[in-house]
N, C-alpha and C. Protein backbone atom coordinates (compact mmCIF):
# COMPACT_ATOMS: atom_id res chain seq x y z
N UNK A 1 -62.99 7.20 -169.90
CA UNK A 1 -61.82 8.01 -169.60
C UNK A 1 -62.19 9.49 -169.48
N UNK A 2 -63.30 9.70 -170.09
CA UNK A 2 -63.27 11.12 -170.20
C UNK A 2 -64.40 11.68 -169.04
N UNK A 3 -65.09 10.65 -168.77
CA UNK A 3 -65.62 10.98 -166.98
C UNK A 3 -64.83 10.93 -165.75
N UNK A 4 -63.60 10.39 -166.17
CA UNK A 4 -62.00 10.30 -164.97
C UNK A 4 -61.86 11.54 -165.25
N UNK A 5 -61.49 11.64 -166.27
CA UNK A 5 -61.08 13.24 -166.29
C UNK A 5 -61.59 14.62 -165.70
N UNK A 6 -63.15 14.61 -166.09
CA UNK A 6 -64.09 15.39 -165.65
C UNK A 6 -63.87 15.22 -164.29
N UNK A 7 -64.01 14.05 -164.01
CA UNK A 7 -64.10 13.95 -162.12
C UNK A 7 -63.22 14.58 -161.43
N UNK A 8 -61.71 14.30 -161.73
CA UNK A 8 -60.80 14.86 -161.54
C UNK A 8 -60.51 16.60 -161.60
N UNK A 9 -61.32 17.40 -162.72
CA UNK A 9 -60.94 18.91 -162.74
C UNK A 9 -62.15 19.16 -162.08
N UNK A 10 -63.37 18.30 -161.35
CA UNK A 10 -64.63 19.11 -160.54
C UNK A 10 -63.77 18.66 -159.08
N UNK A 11 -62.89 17.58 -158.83
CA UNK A 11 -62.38 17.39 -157.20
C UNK A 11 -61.09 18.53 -157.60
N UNK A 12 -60.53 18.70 -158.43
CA UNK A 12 -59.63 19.78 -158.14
C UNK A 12 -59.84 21.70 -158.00
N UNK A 13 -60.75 21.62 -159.02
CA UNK A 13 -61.68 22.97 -158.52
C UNK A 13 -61.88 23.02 -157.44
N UNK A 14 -63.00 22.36 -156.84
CA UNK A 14 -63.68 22.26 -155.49
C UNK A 14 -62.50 22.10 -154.15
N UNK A 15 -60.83 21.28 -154.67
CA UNK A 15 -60.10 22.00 -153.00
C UNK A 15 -59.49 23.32 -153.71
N UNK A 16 -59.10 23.64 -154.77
CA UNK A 16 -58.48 24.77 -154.87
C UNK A 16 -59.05 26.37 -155.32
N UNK A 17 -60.17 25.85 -155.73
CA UNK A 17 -61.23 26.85 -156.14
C UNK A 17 -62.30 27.63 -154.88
N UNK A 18 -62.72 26.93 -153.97
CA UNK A 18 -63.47 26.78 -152.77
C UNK A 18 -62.39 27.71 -151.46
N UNK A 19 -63.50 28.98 -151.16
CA UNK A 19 -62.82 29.58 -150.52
C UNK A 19 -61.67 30.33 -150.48
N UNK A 20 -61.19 31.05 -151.86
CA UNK A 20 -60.08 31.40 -152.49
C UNK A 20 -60.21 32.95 -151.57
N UNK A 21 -61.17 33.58 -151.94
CA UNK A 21 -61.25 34.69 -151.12
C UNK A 21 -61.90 35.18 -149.74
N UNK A 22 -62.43 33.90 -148.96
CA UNK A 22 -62.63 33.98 -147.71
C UNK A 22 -61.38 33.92 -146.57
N UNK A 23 -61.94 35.16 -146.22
CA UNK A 23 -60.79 35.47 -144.86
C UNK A 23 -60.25 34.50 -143.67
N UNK A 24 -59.45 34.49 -143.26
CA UNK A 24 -59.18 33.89 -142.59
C UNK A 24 -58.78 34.55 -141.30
N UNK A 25 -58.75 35.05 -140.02
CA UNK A 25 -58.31 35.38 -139.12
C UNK A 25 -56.75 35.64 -139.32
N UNK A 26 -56.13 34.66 -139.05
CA UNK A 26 -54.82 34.36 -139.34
C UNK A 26 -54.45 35.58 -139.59
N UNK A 27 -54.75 35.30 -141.57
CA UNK A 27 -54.47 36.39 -142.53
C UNK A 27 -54.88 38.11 -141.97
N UNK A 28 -55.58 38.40 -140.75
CA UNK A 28 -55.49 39.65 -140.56
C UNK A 28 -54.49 40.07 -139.28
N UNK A 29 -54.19 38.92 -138.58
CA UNK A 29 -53.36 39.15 -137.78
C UNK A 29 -51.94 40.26 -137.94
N UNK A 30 -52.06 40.98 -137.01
CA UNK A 30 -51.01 42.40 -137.30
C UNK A 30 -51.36 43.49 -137.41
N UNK A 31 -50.50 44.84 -137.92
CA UNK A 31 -50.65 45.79 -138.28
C UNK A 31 -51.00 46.35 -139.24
N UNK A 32 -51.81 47.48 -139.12
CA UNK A 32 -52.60 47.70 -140.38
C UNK A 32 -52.13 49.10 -140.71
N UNK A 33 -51.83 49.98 -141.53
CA UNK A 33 -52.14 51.49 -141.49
C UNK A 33 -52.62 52.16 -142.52
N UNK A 34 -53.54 52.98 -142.76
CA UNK A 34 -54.56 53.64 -143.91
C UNK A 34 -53.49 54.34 -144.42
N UNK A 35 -53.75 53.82 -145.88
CA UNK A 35 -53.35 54.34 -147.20
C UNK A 35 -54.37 55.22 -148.06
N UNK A 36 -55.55 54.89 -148.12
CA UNK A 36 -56.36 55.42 -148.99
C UNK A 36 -58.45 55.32 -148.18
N UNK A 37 -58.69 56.39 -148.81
CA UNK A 37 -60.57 56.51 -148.35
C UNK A 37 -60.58 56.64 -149.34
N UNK A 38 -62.03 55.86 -149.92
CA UNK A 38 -62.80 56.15 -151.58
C UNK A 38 -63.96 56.20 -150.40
N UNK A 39 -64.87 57.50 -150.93
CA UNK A 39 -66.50 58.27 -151.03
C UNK A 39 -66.21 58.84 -149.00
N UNK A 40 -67.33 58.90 -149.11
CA UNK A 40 -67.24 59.61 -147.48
C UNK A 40 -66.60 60.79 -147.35
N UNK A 41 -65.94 61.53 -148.14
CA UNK A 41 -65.16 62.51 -147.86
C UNK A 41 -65.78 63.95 -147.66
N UNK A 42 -64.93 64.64 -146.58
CA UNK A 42 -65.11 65.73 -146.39
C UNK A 42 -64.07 66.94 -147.72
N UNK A 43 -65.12 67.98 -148.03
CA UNK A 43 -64.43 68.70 -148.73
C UNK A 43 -63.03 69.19 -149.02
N UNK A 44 -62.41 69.17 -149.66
CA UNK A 44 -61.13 69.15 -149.24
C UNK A 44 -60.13 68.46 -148.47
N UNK A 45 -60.74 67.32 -147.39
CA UNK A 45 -59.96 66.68 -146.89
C UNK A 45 -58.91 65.03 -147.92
N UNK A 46 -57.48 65.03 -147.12
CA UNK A 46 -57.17 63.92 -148.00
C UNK A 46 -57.74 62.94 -148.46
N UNK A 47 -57.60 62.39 -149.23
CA UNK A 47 -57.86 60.54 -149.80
C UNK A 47 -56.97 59.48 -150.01
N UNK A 48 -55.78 60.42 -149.79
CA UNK A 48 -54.45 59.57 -149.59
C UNK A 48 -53.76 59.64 -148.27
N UNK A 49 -52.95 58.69 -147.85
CA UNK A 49 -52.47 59.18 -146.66
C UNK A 49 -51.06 58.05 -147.15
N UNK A 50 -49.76 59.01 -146.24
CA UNK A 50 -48.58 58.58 -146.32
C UNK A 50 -48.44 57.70 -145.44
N UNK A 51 -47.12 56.77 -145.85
CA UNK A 51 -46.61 55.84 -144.76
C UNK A 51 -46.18 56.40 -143.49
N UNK A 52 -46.47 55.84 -142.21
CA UNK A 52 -46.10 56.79 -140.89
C UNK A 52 -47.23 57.70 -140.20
N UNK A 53 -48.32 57.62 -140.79
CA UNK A 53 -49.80 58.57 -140.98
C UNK A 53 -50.19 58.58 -139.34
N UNK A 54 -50.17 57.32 -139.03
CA UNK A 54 -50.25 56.89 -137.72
C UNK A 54 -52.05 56.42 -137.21
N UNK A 55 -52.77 56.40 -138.81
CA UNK A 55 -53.64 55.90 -138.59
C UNK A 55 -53.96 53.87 -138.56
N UNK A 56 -53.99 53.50 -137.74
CA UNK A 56 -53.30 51.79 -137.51
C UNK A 56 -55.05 51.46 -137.25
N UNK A 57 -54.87 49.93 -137.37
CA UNK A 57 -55.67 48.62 -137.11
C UNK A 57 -55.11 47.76 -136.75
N UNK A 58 -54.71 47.36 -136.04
CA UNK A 58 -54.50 45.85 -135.20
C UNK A 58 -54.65 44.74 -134.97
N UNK A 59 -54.80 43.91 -135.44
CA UNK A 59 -55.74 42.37 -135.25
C UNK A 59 -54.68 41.46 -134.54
N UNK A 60 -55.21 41.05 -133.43
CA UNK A 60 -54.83 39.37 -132.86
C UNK A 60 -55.69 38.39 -133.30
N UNK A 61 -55.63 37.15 -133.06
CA UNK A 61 -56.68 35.85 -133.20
C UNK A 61 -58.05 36.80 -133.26
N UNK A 62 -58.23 37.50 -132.22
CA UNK A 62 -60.19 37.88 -132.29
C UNK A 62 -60.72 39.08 -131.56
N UNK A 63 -59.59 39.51 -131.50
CA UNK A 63 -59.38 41.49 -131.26
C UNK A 63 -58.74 41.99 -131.93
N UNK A 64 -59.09 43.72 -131.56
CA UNK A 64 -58.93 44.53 -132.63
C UNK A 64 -58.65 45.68 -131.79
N UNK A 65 -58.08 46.69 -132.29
CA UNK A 65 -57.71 47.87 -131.53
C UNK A 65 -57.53 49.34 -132.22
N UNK A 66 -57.83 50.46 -132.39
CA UNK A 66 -57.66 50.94 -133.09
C UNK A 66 -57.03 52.20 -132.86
N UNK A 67 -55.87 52.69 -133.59
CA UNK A 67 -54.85 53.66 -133.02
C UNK A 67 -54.70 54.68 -134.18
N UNK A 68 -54.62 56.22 -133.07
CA UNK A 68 -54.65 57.29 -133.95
C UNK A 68 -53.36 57.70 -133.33
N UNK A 69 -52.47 58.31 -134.21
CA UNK A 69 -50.97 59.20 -133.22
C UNK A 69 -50.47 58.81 -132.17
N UNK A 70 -50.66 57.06 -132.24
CA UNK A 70 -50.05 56.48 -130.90
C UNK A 70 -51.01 56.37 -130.19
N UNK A 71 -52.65 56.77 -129.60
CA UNK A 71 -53.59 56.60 -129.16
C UNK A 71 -54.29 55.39 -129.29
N UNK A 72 -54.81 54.59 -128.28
CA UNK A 72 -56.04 53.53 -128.27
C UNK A 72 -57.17 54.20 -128.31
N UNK A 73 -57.96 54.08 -130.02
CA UNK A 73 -59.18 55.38 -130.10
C UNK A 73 -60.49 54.14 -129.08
N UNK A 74 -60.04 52.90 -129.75
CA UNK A 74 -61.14 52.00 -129.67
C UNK A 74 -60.78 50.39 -129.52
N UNK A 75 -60.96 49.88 -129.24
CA UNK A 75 -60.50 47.87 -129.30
C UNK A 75 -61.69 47.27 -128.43
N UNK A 76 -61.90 46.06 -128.71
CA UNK A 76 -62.81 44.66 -128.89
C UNK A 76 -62.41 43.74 -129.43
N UNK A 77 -63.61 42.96 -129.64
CA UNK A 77 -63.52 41.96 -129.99
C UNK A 77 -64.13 41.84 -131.49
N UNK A 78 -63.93 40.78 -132.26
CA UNK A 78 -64.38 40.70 -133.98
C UNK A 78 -64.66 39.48 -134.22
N UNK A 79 -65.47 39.13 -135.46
CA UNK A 79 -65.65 37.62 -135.98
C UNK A 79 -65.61 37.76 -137.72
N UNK A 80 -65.13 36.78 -138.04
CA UNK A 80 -64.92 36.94 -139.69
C UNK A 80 -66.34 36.13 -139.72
N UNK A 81 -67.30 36.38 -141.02
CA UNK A 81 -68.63 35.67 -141.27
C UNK A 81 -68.57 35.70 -142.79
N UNK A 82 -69.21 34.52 -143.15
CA UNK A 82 -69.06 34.53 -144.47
C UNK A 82 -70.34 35.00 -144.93
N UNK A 83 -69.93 35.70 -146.36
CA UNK A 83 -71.27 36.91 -146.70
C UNK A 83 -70.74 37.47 -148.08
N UNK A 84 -71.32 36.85 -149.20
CA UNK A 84 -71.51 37.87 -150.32
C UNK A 84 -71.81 39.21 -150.25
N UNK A 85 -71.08 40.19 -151.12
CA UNK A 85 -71.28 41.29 -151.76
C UNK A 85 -70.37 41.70 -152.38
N UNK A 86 -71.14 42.45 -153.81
CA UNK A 86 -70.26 43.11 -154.44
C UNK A 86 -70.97 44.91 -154.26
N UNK A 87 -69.94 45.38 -154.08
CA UNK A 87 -69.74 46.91 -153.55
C UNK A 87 -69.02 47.66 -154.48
N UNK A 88 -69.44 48.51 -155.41
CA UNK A 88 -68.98 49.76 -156.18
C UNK A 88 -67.70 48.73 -156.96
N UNK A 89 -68.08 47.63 -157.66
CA UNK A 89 -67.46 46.88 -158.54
C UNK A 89 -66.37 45.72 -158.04
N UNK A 90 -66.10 45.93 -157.01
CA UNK A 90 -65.06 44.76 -155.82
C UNK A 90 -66.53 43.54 -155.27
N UNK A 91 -65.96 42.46 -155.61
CA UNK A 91 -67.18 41.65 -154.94
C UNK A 91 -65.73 40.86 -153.54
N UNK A 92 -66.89 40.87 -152.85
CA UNK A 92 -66.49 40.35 -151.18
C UNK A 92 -66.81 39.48 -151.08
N UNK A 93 -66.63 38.27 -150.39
CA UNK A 93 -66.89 37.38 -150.18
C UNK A 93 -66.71 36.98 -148.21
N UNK A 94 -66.45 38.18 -147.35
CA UNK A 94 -66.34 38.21 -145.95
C UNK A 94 -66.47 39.49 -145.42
N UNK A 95 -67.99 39.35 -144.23
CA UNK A 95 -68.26 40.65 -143.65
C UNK A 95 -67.74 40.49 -142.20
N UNK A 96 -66.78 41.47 -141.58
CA UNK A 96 -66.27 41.82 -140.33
C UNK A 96 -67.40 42.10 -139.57
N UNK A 97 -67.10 41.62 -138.24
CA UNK A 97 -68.06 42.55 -137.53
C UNK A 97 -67.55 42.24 -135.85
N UNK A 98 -67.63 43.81 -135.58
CA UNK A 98 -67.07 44.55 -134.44
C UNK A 98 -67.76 44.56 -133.39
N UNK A 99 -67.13 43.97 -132.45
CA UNK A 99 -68.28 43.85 -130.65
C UNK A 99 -69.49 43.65 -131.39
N UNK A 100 -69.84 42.62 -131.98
CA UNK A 100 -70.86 41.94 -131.90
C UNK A 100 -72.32 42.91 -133.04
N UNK A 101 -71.62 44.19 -132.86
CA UNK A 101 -71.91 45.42 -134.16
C UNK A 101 -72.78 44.19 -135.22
N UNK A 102 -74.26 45.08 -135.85
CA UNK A 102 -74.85 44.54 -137.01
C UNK A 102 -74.70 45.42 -138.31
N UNK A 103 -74.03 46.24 -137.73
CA UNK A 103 -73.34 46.93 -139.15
C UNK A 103 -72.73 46.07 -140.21
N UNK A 104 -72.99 46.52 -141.29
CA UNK A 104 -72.04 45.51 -143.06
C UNK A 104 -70.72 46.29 -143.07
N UNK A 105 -70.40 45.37 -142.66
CA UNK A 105 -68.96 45.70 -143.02
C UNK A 105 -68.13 44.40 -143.81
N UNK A 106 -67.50 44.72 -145.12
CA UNK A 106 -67.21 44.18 -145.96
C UNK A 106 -65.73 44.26 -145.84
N UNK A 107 -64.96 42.90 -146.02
CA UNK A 107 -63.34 43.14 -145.81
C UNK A 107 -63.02 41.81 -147.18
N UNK A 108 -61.99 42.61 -147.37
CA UNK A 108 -61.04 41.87 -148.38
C UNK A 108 -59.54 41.80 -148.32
N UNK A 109 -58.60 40.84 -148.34
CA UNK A 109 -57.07 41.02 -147.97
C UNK A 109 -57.05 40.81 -149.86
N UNK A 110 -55.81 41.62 -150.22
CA UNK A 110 -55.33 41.74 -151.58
C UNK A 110 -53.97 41.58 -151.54
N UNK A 111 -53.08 41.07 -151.12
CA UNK A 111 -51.74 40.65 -150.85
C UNK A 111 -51.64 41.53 -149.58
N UNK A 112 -50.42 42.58 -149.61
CA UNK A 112 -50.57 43.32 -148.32
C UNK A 112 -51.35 44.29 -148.04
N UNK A 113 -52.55 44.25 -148.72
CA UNK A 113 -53.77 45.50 -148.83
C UNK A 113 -55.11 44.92 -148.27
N UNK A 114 -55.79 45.65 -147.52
CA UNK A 114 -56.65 45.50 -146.37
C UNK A 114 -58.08 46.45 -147.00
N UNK A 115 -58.91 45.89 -147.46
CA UNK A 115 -59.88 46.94 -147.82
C UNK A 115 -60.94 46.70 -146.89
N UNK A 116 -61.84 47.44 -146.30
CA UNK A 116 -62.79 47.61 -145.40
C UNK A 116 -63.91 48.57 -145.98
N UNK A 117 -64.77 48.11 -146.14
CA UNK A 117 -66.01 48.63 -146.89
C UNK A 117 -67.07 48.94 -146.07
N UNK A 118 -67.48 50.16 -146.01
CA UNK A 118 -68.53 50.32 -145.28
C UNK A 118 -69.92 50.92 -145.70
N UNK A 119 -69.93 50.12 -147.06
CA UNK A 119 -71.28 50.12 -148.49
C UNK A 119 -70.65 51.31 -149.03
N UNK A 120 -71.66 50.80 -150.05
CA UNK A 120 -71.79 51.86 -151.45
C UNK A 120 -70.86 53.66 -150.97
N UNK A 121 -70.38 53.68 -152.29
CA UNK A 121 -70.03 55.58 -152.23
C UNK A 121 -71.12 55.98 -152.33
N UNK A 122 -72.20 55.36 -153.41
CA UNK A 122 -73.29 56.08 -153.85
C UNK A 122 -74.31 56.51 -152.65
N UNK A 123 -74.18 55.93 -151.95
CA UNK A 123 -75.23 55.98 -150.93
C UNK A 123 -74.07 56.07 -149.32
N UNK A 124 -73.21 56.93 -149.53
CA UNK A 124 -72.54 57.87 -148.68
C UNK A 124 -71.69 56.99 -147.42
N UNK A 125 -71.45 55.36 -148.58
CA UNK A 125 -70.76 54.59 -147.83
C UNK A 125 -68.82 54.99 -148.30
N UNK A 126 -68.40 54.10 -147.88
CA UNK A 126 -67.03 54.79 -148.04
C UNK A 126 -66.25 53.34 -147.78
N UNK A 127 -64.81 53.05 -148.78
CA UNK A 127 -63.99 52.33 -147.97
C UNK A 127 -62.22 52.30 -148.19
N UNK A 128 -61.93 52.05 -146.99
CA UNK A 128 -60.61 52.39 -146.62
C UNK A 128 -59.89 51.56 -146.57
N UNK A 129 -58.63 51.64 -147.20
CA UNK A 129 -57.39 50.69 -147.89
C UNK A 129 -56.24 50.65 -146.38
N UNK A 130 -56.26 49.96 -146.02
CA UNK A 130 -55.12 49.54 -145.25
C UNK A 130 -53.39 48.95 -145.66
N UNK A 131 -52.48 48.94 -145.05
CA UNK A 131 -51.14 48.57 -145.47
C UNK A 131 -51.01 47.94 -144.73
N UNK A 132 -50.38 46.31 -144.53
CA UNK A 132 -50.01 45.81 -143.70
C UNK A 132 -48.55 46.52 -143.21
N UNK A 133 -47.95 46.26 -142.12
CA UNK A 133 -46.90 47.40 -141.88
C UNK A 133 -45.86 45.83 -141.35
């Protein structure tokens, strides 16, 4: 009885445990707009930004677009890849990557919060908090 049991909490781990924090496309589908930058910063410039900022991210199925004050700064195409890291104490478990870009870029959805990591503060990486809108 007590190997039924066992069997049972390693098959229930493994569907509900498995993939808890890997991205899903889906899940980025929509609007995005920056709330917050941690490291990267210029002297004096914000680290917060208000609702309405007009700094946006975009996602369909497998594009991306990126809008400043109503402007198209940039858009392509993207792929979610699965990829450990933990970054300045947040561990990731999915790296973005842009037109085909070999840049690390680290993404995490947190209910309606969008983090995008682009490495370490320590080493003059920086990452930016999104709002779903």
């Amino acid at each position: 009885m007590k190997n039924l049991h066992f069997l049972i909490l390693i098959f229930t781990t493994l569907i509900f445990g498995c993939g808890k924090d890997k991205i899903q496309p889906e899940s980025l589908e929509g609007k995005w707009e920056m709330r917050h930058i941690l490291g990267g910063q210029i002297q004096d410039a914000p680290s917060d930004f208000e609702k309405g900022n007009g700094n946006i991210i975009e996602f369909s199925a497998n594009e991306y677009q990126r809008i400043e004050d109503g402007v198209v700064i940039s858009k392509g195409t993207y792929a979610i890849v699965e990829e450990s890291a933990e970054i300045d104490s947040t561990k990731y478990e999915s790296k973005i990557v842009f037109d085909d870009s070999d840049q690390k870029i680290f993404i995490k959805v947190l209910g309606n919060k969008l983090l995008v990591c682009h490495g370490p503060t320590a080493s003059d990486g920086y990452t930016v908090t999104y709002e779903k809108m």
